[in-house]
N, C-alpha and C. Protein backbone atom coordinates (compact mmCIF):
# COMPACT_ATOMS: atom_id res chain seq x y z
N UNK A 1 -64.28 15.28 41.20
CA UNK A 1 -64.41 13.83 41.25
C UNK A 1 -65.27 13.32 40.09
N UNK A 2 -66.44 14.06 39.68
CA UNK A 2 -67.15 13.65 38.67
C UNK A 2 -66.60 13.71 37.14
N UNK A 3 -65.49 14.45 37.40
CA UNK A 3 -64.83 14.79 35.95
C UNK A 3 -64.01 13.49 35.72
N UNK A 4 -63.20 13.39 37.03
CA UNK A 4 -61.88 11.94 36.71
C UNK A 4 -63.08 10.96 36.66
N UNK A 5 -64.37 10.64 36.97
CA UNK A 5 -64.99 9.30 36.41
C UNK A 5 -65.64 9.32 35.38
N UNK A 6 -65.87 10.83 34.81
CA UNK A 6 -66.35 10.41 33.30
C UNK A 6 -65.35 10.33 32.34
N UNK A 7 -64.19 11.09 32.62
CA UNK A 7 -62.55 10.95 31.32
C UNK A 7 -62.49 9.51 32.03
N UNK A 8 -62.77 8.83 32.70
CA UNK A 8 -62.46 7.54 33.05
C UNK A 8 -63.56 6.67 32.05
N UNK A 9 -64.36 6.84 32.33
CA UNK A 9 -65.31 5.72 31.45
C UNK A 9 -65.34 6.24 29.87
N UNK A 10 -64.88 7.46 29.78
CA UNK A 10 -64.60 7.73 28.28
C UNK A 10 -63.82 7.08 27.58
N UNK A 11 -62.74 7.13 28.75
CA UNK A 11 -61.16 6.38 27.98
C UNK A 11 -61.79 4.65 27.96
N UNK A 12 -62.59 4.14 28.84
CA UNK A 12 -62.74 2.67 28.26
C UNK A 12 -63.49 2.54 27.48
N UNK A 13 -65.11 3.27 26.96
CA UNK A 13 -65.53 3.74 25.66
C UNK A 13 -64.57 3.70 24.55
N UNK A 14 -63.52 4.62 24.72
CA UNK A 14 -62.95 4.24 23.15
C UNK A 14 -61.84 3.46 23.84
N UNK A 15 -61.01 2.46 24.08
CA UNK A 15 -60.73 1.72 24.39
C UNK A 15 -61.20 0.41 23.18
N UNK A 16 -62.58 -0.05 24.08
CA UNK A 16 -63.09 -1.27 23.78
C UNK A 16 -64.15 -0.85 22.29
N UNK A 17 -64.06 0.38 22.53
CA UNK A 17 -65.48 0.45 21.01
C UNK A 17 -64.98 -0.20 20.05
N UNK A 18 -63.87 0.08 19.32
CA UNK A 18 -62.91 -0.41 18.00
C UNK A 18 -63.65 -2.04 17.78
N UNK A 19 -63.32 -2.78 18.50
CA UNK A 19 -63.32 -4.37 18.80
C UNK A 19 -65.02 -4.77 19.23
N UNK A 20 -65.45 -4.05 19.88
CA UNK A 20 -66.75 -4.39 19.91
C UNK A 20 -67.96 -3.96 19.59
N UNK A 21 -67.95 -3.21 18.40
CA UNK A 21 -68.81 -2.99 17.42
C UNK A 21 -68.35 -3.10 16.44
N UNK A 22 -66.94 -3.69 16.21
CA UNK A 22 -66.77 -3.99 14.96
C UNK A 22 -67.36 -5.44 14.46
N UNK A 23 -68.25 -5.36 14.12
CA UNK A 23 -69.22 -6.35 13.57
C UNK A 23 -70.02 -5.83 11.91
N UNK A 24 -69.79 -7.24 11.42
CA UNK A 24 -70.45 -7.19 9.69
C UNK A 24 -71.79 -7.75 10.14
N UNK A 25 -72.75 -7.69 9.08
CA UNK A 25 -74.11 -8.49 9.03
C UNK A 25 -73.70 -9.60 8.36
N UNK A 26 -74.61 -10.68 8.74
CA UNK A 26 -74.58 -11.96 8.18
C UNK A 26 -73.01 -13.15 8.90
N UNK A 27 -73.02 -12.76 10.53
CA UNK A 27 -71.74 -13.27 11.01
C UNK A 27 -70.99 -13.66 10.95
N UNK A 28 -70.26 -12.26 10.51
CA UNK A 28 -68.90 -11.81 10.32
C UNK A 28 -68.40 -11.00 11.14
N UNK A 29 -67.38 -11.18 11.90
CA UNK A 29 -66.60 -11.22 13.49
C UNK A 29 -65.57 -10.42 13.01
N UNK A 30 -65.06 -9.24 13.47
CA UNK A 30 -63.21 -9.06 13.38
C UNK A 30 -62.24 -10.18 14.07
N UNK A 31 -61.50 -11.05 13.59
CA UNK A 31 -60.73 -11.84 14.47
C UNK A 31 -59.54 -10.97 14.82
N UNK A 32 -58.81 -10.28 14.39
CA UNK A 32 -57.56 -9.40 14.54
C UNK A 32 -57.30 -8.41 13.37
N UNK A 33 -56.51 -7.36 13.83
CA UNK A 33 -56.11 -6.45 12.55
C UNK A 33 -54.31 -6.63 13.40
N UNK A 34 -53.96 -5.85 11.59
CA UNK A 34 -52.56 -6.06 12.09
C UNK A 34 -51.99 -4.66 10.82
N UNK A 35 -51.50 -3.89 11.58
CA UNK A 35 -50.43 -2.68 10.30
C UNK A 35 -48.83 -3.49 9.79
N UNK A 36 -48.69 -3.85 8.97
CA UNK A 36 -47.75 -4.25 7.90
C UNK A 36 -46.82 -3.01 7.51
N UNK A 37 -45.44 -3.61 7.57
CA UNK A 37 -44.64 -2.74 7.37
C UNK A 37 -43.83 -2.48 5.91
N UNK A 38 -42.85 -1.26 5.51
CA UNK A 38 -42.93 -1.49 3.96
C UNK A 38 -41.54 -2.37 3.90
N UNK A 39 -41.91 -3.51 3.57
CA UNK A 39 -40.97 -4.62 3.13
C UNK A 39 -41.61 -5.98 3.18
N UNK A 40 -41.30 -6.50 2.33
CA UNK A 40 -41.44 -8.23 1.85
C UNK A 40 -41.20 -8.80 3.35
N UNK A 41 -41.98 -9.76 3.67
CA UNK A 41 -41.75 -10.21 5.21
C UNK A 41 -42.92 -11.46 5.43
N UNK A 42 -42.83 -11.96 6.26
CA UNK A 42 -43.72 -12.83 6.96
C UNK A 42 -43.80 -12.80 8.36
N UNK A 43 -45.35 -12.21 8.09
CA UNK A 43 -45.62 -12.24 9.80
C UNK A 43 -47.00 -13.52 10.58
N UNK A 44 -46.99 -13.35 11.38
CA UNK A 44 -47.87 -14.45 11.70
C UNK A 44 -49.30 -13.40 12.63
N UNK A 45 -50.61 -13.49 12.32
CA UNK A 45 -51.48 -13.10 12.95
C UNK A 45 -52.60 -13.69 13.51
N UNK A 46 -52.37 -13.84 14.93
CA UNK A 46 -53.33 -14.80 15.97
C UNK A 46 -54.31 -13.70 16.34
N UNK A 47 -55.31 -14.74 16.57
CA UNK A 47 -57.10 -14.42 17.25
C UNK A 47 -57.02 -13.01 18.47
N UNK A 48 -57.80 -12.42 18.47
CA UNK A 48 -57.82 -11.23 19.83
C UNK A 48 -57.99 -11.95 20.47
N UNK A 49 -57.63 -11.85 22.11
CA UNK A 49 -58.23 -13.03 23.21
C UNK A 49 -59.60 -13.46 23.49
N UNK A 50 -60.58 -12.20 23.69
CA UNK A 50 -61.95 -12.53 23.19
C UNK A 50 -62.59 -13.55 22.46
N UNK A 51 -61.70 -13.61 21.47
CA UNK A 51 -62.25 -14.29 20.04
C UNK A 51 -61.97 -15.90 20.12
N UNK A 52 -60.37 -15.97 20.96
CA UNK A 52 -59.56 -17.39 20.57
C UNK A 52 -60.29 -18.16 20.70
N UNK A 53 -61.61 -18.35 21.64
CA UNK A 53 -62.47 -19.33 21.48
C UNK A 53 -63.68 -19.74 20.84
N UNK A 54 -64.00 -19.07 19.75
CA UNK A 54 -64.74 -19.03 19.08
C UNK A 54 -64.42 -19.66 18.06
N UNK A 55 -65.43 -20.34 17.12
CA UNK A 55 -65.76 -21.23 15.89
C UNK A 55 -66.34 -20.68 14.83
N UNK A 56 -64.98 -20.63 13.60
CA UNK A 56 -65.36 -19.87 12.54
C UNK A 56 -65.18 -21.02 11.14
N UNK A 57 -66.08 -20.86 10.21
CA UNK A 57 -65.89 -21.66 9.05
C UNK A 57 -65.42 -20.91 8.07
N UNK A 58 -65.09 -19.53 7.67
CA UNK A 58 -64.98 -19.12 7.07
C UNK A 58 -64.14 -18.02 7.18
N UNK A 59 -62.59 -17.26 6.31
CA UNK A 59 -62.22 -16.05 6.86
C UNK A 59 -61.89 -15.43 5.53
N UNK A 60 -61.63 -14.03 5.46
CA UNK A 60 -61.13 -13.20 4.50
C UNK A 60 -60.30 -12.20 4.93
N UNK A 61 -59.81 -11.39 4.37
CA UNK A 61 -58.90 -10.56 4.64
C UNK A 61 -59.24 -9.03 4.19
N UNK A 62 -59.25 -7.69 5.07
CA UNK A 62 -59.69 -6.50 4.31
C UNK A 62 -58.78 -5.72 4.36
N UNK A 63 -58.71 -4.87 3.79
CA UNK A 63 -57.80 -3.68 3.73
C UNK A 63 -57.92 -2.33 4.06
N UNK A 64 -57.34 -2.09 5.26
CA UNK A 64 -58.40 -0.62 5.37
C UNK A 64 -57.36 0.80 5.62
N UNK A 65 -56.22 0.64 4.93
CA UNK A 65 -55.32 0.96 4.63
C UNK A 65 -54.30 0.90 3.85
N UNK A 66 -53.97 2.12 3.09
CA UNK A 66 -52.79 1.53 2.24
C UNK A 66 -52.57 0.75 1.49
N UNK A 67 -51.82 -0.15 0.91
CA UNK A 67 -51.80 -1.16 -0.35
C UNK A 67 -50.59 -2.43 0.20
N UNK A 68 -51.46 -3.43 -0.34
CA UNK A 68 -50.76 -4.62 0.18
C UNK A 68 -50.54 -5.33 -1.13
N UNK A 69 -49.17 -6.93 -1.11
CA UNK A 69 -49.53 -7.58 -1.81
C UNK A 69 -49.17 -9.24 -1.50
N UNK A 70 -50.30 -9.09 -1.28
CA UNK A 70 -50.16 -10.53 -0.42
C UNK A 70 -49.90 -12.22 -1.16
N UNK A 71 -49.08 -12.58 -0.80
CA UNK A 71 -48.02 -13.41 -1.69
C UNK A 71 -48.67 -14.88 -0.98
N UNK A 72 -48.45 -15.19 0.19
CA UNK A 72 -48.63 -16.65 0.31
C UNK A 72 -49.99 -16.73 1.78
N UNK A 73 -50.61 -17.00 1.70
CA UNK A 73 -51.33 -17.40 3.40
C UNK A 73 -51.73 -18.96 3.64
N UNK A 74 -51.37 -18.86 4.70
CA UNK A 74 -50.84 -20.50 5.64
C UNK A 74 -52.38 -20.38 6.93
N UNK A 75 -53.68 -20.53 7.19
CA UNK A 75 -53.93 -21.09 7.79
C UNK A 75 -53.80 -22.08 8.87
N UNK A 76 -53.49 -22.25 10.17
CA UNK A 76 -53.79 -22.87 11.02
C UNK A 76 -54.81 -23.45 12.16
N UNK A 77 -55.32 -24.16 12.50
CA UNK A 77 -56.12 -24.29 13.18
C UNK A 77 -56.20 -24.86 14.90
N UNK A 78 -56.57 -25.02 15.52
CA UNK A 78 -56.52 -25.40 16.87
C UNK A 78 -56.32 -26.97 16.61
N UNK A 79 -57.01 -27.87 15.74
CA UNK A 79 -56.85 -29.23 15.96
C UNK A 79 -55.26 -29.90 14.83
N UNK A 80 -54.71 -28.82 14.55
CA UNK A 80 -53.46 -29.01 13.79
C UNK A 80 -53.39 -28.84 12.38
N UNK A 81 -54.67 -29.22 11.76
CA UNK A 81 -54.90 -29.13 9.72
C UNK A 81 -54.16 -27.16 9.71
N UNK A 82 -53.78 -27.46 9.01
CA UNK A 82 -53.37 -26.40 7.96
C UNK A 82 -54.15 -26.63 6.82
N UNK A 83 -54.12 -25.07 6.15
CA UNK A 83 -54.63 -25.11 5.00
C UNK A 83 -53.52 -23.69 4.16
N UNK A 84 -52.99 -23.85 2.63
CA UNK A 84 -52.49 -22.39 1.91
C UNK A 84 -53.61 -22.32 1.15
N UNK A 85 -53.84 -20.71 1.63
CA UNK A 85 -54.80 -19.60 0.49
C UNK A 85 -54.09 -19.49 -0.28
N UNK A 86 -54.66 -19.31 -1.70
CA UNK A 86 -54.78 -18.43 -2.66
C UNK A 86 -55.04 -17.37 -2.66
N UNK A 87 -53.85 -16.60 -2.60
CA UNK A 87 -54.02 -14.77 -2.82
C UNK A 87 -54.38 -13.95 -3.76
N UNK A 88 -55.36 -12.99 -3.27
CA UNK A 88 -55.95 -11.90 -4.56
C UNK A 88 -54.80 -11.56 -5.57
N UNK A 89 -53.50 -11.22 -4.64
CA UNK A 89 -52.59 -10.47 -4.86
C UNK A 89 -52.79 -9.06 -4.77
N UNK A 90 -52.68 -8.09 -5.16
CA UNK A 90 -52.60 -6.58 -4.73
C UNK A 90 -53.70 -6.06 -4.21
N UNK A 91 -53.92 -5.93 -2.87
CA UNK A 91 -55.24 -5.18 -2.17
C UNK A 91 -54.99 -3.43 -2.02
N UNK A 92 -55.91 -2.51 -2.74
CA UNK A 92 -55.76 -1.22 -1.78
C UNK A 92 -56.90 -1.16 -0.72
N UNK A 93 -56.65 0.29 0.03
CA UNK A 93 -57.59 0.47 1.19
C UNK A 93 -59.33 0.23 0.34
N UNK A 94 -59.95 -0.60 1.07
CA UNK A 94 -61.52 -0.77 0.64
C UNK A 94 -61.60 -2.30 -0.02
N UNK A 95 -60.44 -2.83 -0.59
CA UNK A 95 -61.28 -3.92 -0.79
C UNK A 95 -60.87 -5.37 0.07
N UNK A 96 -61.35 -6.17 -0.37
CA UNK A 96 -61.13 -7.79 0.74
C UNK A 96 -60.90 -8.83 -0.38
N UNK A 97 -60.06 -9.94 0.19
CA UNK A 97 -60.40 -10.89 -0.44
C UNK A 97 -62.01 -11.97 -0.70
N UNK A 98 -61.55 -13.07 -0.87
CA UNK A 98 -62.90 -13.77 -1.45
C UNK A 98 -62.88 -14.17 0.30
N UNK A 99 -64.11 -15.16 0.76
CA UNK A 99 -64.07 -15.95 1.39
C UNK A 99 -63.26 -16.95 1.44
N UNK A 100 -62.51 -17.44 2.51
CA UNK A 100 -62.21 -18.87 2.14
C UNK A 100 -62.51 -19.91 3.21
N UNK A 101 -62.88 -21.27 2.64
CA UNK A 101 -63.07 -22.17 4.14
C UNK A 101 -62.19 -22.70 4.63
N UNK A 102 -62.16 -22.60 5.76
CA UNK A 102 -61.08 -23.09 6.94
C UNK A 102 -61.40 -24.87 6.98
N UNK A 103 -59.90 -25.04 6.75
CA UNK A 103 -59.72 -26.80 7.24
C UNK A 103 -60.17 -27.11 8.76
N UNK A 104 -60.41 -28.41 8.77
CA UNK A 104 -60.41 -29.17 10.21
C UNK A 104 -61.94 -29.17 10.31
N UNK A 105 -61.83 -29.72 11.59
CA UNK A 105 -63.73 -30.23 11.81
C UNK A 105 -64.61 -29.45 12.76
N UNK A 106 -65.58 -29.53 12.47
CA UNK A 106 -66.43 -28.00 13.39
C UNK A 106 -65.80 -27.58 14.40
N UNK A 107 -65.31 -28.63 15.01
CA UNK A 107 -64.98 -27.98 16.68
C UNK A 107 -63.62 -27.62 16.17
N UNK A 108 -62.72 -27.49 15.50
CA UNK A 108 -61.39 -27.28 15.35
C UNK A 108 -61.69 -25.32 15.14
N UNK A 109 -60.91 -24.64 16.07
CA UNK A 109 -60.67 -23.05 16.61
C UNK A 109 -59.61 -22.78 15.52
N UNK A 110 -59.94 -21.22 15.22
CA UNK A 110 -58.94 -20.80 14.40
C UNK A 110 -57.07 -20.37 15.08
N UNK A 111 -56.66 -20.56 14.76
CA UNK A 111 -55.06 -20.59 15.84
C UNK A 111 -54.51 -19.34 15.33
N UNK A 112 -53.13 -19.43 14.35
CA UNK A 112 -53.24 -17.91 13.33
C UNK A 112 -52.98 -18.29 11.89
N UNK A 113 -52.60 -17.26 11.57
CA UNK A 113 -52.81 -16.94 9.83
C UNK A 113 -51.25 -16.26 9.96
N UNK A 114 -50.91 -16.98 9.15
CA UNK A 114 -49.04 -16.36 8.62
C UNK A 114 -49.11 -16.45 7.37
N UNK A 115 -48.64 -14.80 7.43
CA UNK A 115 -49.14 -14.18 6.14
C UNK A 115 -47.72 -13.43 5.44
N UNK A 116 -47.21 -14.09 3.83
CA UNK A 116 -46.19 -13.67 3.29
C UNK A 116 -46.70 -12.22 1.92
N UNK A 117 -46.07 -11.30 2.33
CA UNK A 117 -46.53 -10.02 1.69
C UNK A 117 -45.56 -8.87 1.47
N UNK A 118 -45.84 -8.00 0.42
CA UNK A 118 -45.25 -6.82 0.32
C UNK A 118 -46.31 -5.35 0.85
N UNK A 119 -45.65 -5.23 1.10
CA UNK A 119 -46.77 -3.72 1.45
C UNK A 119 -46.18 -2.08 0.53
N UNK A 120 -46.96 -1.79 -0.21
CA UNK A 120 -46.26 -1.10 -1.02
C UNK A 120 -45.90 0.62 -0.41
N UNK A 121 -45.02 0.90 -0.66
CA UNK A 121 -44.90 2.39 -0.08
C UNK A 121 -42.78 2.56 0.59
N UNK A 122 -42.82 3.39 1.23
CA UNK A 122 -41.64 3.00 2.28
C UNK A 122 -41.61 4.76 3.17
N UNK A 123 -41.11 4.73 4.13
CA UNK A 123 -40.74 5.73 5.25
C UNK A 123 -40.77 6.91 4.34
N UNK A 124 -39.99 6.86 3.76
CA UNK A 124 -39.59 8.15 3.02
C UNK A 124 -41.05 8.96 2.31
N UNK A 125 -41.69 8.09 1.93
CA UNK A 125 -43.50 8.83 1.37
C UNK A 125 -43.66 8.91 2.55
N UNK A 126 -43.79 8.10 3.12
CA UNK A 126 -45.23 8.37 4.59
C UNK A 126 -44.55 9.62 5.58
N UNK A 127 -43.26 10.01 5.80
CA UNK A 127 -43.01 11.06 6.28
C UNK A 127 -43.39 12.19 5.43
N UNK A 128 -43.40 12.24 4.05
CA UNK A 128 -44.17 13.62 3.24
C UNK A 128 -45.50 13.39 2.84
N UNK A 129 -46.38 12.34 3.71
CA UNK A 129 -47.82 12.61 3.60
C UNK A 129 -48.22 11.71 2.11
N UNK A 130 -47.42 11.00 1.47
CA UNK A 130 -47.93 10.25 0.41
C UNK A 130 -48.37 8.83 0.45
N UNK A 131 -48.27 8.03 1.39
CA UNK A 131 -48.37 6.86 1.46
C UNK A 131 -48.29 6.51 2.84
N UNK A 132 -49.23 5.33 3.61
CA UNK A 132 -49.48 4.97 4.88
C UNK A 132 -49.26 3.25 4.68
N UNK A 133 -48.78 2.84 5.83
CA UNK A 133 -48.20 2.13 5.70
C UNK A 133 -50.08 0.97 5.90
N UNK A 134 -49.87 0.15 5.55
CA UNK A 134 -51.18 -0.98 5.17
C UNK A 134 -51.52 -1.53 6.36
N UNK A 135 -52.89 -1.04 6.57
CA UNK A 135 -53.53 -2.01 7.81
C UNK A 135 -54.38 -2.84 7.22
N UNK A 136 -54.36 -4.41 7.46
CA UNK A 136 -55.30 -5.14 6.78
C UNK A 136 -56.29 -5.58 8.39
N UNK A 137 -57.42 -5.73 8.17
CA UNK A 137 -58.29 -6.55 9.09
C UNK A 137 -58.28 -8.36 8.50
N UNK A 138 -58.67 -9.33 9.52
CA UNK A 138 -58.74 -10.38 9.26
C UNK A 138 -60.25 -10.72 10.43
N UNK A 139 -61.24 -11.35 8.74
CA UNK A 139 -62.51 -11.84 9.68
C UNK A 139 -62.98 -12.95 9.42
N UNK A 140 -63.61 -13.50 10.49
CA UNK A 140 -64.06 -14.94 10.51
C UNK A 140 -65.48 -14.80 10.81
N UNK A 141 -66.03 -15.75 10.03
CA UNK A 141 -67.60 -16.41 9.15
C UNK A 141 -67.89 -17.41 10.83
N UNK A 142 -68.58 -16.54 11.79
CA UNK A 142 -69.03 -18.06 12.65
C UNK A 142 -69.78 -19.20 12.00
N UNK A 143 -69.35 -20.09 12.85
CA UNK A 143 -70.07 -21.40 12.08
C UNK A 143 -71.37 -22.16 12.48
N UNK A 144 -72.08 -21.99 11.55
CA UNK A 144 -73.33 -22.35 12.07
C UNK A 144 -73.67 -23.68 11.90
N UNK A 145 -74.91 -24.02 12.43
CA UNK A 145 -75.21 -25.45 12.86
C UNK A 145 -75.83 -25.90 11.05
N UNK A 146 -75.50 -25.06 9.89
CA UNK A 146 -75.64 -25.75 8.73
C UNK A 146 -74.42 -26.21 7.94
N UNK A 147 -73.29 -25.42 8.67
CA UNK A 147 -72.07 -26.12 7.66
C UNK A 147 -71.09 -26.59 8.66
């Protein structure tokens, strides 16, 4: 009995660890990660549920996988403003874009981010061990009572 409740609280240990220690200094939040597949596409990436209610002024994009090349990003927000980023263009695993500030007014929630991209690689490497297909993270700057 003592065994099935510690593989039990193990499995929610790593479960929830990923998401809740993933935290930067200077508050910076993970809002979502998302793995990108190898082809030109547009996908759309919304808030973890945790998060959807939270107030961010600020987001960037990291790479912690593989190679991306990120072509267009569309911002949305809870009170309706949109905003298009300006893309680095080609991310590998380790680096991020710049900051950017999010449209709408303090209280306006981040909604998602639809994001137009290539991800470089295809099936055929990643089955012989040469190339992984691109996980980017997406994080948001809470907003503090100065901006």
């Amino acid at each position: 009995m003592k065994q099935i409740i510690t593989i039990l609280l193990s499995s929610l240990v790593l479960f929830f660890a990923p998401h809740s220690f993933a935290k930067e200094a200077d508050g910076w939040v993970l809002i979502s990660d998302k793995v990108v597949n190898y082809k030109a596409e547009t996908d759309t990436v919304e808030p973890l549920a945790y998060i959807s209610e939270r107030n961010f002024s600020k987001l960037k994009i990291k790479v912690v996988q593989g190679t991306v090349n990120l072509k267009e990003l569309v911002v949305t927000m809870s009170d309706g403003s949109t905003k298009e980023l300006k893309s680095m263009g080609t991310l590998t695993k380790g680096m991020s874009t710049r900051a950017w500030t999010l449209p709408g007014d303090e209280k306006a929630k981040f909604k998602k981010l639809d994001m137009t991209y290539d991800s470089w690689g295809s099936n055929t490497l990643s089955a012989v061990g040469l190339s992984k297909k691109a996980k980017i993270e997406v994080w948001g700057k809470k907003r503090t009572e100065e901006e």
